[in-house]
Protein backbone atom coordinates (compact mmCIF):
# COMPACT_ATOMS: atom_id res chain seq x y z
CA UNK A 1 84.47 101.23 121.55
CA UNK A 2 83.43 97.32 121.34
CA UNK A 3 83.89 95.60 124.50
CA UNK A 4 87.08 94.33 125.57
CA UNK A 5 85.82 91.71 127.76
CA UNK A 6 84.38 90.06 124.77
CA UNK A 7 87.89 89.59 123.42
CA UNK A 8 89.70 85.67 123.55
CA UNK A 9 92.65 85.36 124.57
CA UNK A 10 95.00 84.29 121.74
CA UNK A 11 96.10 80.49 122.01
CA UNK A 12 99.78 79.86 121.54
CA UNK A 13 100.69 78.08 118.67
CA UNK A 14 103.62 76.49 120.70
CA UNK A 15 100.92 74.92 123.62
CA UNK A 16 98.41 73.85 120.85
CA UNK A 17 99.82 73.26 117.67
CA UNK A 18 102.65 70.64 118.20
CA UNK A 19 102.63 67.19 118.35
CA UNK A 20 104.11 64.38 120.05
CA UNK A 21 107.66 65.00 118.48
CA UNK A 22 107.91 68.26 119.02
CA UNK A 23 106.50 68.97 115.30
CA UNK A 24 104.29 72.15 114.87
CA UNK A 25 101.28 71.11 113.33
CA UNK A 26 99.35 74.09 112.23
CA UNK A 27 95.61 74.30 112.97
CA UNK A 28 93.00 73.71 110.38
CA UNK A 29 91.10 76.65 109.10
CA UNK A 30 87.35 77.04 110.78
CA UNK A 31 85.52 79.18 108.21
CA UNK A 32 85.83 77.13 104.39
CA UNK A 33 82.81 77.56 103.11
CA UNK A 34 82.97 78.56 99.41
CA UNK A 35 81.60 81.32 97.45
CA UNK A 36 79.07 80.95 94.67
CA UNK A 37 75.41 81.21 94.30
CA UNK A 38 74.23 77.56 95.70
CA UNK A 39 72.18 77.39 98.96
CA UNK A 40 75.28 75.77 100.77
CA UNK A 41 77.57 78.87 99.10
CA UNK A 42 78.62 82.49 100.81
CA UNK A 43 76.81 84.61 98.02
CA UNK A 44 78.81 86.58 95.66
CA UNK A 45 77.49 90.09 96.26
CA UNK A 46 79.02 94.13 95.50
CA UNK A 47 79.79 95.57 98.95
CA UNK A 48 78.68 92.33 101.20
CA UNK A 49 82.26 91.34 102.25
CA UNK A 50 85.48 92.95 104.09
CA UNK A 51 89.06 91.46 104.17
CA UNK A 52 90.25 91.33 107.21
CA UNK A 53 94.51 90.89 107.14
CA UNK A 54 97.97 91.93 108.72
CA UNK A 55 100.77 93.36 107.29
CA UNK A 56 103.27 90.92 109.30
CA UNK A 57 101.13 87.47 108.15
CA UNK A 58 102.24 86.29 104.77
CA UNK A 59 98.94 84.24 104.48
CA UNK A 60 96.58 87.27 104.37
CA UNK A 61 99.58 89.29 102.63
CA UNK A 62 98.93 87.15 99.40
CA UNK A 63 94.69 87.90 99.44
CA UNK A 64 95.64 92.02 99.85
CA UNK A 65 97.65 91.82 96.41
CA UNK A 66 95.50 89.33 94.55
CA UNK A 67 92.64 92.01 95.98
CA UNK A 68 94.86 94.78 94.07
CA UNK A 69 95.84 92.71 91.38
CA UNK A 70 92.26 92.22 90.20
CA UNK A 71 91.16 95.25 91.21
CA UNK A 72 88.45 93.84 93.48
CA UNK A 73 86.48 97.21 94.47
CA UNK A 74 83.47 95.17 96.08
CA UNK A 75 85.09 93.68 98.71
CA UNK A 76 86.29 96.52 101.16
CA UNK A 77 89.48 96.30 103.22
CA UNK A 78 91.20 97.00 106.56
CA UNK A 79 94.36 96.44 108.86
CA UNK A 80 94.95 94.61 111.93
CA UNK A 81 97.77 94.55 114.39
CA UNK A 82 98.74 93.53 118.17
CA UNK A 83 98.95 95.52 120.72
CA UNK A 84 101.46 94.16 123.66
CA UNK A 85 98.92 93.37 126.75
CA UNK A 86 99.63 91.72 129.89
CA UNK A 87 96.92 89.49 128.24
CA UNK A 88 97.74 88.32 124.62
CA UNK A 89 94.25 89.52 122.73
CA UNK A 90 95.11 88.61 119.15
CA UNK A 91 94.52 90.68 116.24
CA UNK A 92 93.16 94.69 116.71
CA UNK A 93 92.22 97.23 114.77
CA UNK A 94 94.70 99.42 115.83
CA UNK A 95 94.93 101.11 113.03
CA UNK A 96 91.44 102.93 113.45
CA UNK A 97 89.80 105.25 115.83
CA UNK A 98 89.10 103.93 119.18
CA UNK A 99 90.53 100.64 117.48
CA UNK A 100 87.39 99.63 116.22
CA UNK A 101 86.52 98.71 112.76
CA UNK A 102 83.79 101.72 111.72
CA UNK A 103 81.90 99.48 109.47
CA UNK A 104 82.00 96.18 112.26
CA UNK A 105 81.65 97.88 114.85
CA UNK A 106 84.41 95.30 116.86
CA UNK A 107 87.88 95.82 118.42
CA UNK A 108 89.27 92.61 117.91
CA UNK A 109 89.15 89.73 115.21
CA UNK A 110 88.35 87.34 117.64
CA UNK A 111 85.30 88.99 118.19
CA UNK A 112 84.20 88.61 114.71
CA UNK A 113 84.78 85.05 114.75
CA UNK A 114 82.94 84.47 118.21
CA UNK A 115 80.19 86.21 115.85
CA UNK A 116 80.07 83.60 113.31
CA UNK A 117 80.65 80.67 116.16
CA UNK A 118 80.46 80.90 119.76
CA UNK A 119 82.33 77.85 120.64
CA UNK A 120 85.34 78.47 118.66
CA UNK A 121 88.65 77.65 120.60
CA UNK A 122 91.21 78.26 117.95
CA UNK A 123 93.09 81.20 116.85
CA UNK A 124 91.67 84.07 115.39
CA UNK A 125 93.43 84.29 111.92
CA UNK A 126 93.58 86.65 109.02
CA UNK A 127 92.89 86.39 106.23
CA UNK A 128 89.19 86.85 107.12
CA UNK A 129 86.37 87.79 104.97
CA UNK A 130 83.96 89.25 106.80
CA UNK A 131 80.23 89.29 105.98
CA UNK A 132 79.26 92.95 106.85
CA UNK A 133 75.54 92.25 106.89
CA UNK A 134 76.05 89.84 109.99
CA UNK A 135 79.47 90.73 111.23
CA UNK A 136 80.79 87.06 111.14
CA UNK A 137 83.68 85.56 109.80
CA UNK A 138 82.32 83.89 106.62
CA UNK A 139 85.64 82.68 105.28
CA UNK A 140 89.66 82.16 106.71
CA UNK A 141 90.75 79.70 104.18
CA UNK A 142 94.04 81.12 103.04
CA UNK A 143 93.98 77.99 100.89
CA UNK A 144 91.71 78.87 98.61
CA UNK A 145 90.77 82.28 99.49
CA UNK A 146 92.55 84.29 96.20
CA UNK A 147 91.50 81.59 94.29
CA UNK A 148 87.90 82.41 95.24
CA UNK A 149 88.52 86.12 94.24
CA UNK A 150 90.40 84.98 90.93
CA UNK A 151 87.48 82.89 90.11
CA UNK A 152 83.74 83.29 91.70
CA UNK A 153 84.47 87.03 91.99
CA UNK A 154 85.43 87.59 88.77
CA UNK A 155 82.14 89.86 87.87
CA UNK A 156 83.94 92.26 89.75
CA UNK A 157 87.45 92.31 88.25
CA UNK A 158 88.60 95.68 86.97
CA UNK A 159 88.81 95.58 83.05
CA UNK A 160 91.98 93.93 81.33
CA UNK A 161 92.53 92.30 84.99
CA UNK A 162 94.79 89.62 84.89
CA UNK A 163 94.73 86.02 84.29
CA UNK A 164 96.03 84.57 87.70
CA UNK A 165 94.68 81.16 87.64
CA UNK A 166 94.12 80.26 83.72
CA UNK A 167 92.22 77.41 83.19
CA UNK A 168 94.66 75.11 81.35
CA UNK A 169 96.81 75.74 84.07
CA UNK A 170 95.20 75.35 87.38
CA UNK A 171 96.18 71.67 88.21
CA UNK A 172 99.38 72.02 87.84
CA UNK A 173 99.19 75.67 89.77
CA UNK A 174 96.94 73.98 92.62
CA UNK A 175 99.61 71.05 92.90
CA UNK A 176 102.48 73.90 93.63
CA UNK A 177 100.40 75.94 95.52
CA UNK A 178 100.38 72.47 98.05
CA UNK A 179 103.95 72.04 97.44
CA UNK A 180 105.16 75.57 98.41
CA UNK A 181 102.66 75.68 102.03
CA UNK A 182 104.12 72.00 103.15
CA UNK A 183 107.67 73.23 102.01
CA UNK A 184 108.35 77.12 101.61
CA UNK A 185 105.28 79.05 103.12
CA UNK A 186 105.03 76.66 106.13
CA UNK A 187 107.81 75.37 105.81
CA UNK A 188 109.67 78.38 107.35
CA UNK A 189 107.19 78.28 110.52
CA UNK A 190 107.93 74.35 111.45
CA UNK A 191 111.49 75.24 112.10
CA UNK A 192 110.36 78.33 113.88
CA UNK A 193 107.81 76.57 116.39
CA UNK A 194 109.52 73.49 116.33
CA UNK A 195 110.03 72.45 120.09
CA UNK A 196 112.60 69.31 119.27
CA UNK A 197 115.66 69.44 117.21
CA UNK A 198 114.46 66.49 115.34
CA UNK A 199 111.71 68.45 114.22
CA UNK A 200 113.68 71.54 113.66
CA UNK A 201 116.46 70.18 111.93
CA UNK A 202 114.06 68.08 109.30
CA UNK A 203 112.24 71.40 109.35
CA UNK A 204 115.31 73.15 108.54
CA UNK A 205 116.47 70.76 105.67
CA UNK A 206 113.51 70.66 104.19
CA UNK A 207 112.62 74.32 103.23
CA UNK A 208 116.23 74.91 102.04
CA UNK A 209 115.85 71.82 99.80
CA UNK A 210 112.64 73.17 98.60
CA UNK A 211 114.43 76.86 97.72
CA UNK A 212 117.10 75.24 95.64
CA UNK A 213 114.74 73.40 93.74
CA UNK A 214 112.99 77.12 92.79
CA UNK A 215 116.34 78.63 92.20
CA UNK A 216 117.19 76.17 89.44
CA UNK A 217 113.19 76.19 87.94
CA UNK A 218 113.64 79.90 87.90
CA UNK A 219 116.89 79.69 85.80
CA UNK A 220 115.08 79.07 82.82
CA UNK A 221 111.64 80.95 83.90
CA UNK A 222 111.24 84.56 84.60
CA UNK A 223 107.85 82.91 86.73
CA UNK A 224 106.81 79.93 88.22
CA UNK A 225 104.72 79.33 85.42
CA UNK A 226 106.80 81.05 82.51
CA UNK A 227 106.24 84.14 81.26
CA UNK A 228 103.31 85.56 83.17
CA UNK A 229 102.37 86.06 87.40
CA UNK A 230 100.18 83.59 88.95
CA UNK A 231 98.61 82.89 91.70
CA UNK A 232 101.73 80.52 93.04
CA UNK A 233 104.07 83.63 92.34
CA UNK A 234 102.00 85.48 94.94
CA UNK A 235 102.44 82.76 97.27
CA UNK A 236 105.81 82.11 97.03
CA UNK A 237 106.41 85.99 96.99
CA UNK A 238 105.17 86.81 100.55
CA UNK A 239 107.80 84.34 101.83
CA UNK A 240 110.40 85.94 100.04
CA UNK A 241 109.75 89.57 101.28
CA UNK A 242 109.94 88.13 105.17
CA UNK A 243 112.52 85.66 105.07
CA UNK A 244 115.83 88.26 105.36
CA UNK A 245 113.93 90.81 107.67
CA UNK A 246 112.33 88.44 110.18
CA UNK A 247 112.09 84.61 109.51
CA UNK A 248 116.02 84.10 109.83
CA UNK A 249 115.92 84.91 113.47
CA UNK A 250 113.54 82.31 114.58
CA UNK A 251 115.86 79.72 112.66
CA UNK A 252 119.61 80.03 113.93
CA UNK A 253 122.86 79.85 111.47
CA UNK A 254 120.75 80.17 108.49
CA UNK A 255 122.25 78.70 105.18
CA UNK A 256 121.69 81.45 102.70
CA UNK A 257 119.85 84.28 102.85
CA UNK A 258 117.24 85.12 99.98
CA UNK A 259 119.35 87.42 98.47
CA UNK A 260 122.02 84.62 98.39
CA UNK A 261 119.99 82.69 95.61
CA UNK A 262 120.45 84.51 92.13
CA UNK A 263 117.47 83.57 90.34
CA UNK A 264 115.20 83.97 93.57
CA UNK A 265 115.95 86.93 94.65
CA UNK A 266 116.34 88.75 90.98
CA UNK A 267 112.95 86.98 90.90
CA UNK A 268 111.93 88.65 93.70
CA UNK A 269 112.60 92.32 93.07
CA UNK A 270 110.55 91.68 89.67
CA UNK A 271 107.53 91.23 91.36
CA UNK A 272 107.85 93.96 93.85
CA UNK A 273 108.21 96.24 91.16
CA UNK A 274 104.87 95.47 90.30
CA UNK A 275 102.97 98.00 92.26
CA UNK A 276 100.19 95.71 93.89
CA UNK A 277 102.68 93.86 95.56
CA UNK A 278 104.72 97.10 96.39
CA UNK A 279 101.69 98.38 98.08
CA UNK A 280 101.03 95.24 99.95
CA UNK A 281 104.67 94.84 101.30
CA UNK A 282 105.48 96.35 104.43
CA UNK A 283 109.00 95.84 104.24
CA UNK A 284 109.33 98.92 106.58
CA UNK A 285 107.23 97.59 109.19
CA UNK A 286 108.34 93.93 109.06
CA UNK A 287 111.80 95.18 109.90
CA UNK A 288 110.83 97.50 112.99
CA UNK A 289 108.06 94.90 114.12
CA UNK A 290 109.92 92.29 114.83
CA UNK A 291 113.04 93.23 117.25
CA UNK A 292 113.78 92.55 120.34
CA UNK A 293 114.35 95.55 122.50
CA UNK A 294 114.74 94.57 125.24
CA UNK A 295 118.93 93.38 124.62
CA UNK A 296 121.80 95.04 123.79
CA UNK A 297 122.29 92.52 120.98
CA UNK A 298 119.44 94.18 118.70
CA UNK A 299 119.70 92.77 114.89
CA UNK A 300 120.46 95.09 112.11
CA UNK A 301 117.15 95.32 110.58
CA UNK A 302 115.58 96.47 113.94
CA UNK A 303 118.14 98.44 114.63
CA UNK A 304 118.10 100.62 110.90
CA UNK A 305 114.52 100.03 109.62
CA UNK A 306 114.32 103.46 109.54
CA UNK A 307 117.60 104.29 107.59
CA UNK A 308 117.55 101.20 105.09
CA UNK A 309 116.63 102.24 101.55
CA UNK A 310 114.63 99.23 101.25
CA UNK A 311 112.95 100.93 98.04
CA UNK A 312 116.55 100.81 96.35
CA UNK A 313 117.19 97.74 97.37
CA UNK A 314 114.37 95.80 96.11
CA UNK A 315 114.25 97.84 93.29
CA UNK A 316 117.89 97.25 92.14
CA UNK A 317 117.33 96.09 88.42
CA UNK A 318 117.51 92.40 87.92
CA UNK A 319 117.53 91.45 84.19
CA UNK A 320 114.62 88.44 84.41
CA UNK A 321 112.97 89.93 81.47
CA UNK A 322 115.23 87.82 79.31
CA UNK A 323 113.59 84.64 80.42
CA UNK A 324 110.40 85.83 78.81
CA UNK A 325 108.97 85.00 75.17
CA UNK A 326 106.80 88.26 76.30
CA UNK A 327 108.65 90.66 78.47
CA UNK A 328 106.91 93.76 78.12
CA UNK A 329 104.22 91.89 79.75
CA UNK A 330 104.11 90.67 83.26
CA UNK A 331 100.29 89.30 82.82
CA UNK A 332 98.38 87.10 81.03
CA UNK A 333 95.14 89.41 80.12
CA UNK A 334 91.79 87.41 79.97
């Protein structure tokens, strides 16, 4: 076992990351170097890289089913998780023996990015791509990360994989993609952090405006982008799948709940029916992960994550294959 003296303690996005009005401000990525074959460029190589991600963090959620989705064999994969310490240690492989990682060789993430830099104060964050050659964090920009795989890994795609970022389309897709982090993605965590109810309440307003504005451009569209899954559908997706299990709790008398919005959540349940995004969701675990035992006032998802049919539930049918000019076909094929 990697020593656990090595180990940072995780800084707490509520002492760190909010400003002067009680805003939560979340910290920049460390590791955005791109992927290509210039000198300044993480090389694109079979078997170099690992993905590091969570099942609870919707930002390393989207790079395990874009992973799937393209069929990306060459870049291995593992789980983290937390472990409750007296000390908060971050991220752990908990999921392996002696919680270490057997090809890193490290117990914690935070190791892996001490690796790569030594001085690093911030949080240890997944997604991570992790360069197995010199065990260092090469990469945590949840930005741009599946767009990397989508593009610069494309030599590795499994045959027919699909078209997630077409050409003619990416400006317009990139342009979302910023509109649902400020708005839906991150949106959801500035009311959760926020530490004024200024903050909270614009928070608040602001990612419910930005839902109804999806549930009426998803009245005419069976995706974002028409007929086929792209990239932005992955991102808005791993919102979806946490909002009525765990967000709500962190944001008081919520408004609706996703299942509330017709279009959204019929939207939804199409793409977990997909099975990379089935396999990627751990609806299960997002339920049970996230109560609070220690009250008598335990919410309903804690206290039946074990008895909810979430399967059924998600796979209800939902009649968006209507909206398509193509609906036999989820996918654009290259």
């Amino acid at each position: 076992m990697s020593n656990i003296n090595t180990a940072r303690p995780r800084p707490k996005e509520t002492e760190n990351e909010i400003d002067t009005k009680g805003a939560f401000v979340r910290q920049e990525n460390r590791f955005t170097t791109p992927f290509g074959t210039g000198k300044k460029e993480n090389p694109v190589e079979a078997n170099r890289y690992r993905l590091i991600w969570a099942k609870g963090c919707n930002w390393s959620n989207r790079a395990a089913i874009v992973r799937e989705l393209l069929g990306i064999d060459a870049v291995s994969v593992n789980l983290v998780g937390r472990t409750k310490r007296e000390v908060d240690l971050g991220w752990e492989f908990i999921y392996d023996e002696n919680n270490t990682d057997p090809i890193l060789g490290e117990q914690f993430l935070s190791q892996l990015y001490a690796n790569a830099d030594p001085e690093y104060q911030g949080r240890a964050t997944v997604p991570a791509l992790v360069d197995i050659k010199t065990k260092k964090v090469v990469n945590n920009d949840y930005h741009k990360l599946t767009n990397y795989f989508e593009v610069d890994f494309a030599p590795f795609h499994k045959k027919n994989a699909p078209d997630l970022y077409p050409k003619n389309l990416r400006q317009d897709i990139d342009a979302l993609n910023d509109w649902l982090f400020h708005n839906i993605n991150n949106g959801v965590y500035k009311a959760a952090f926020a530490q004024s109810i200024e903050a909270y309440t614009a928070a608040f307003d602001n990612f419910y405006k930005g839902l109804d504005e999806l549930e009426k451009r998803l009245e005419t569209r069976r995706f974002l982008f028409g007929d086929y899954v792209t990239d932005s559908d992955v991102r808005f997706f791993v919102t979806l799948a946490r909002f009525d299990i765990s967000y709500y709790k962190h944001l008081g008398p919520v408004r609706n709940r996703i299942v509330d919005f017709k279009n959204i959540w019929g939207y939804a349940r199409d793409l977990y029916q997909i099975t990379a995004f089935k396999n990627n969701t751990y609806l299960r675990d997002l339920a049970e992960a996230h109560g609070d035992t220690d009250t008598n006032f335990v919410d309903y998802n804690t206290r039946f994550w074990n008895q909810i049919d979430f399967d059924a539930l998600w796979g209800e049918p939902h009649n968006r294959e209507a909206l398509s000019n193509d609906p036999k076909h989820k996918f654009l094929s290259r």
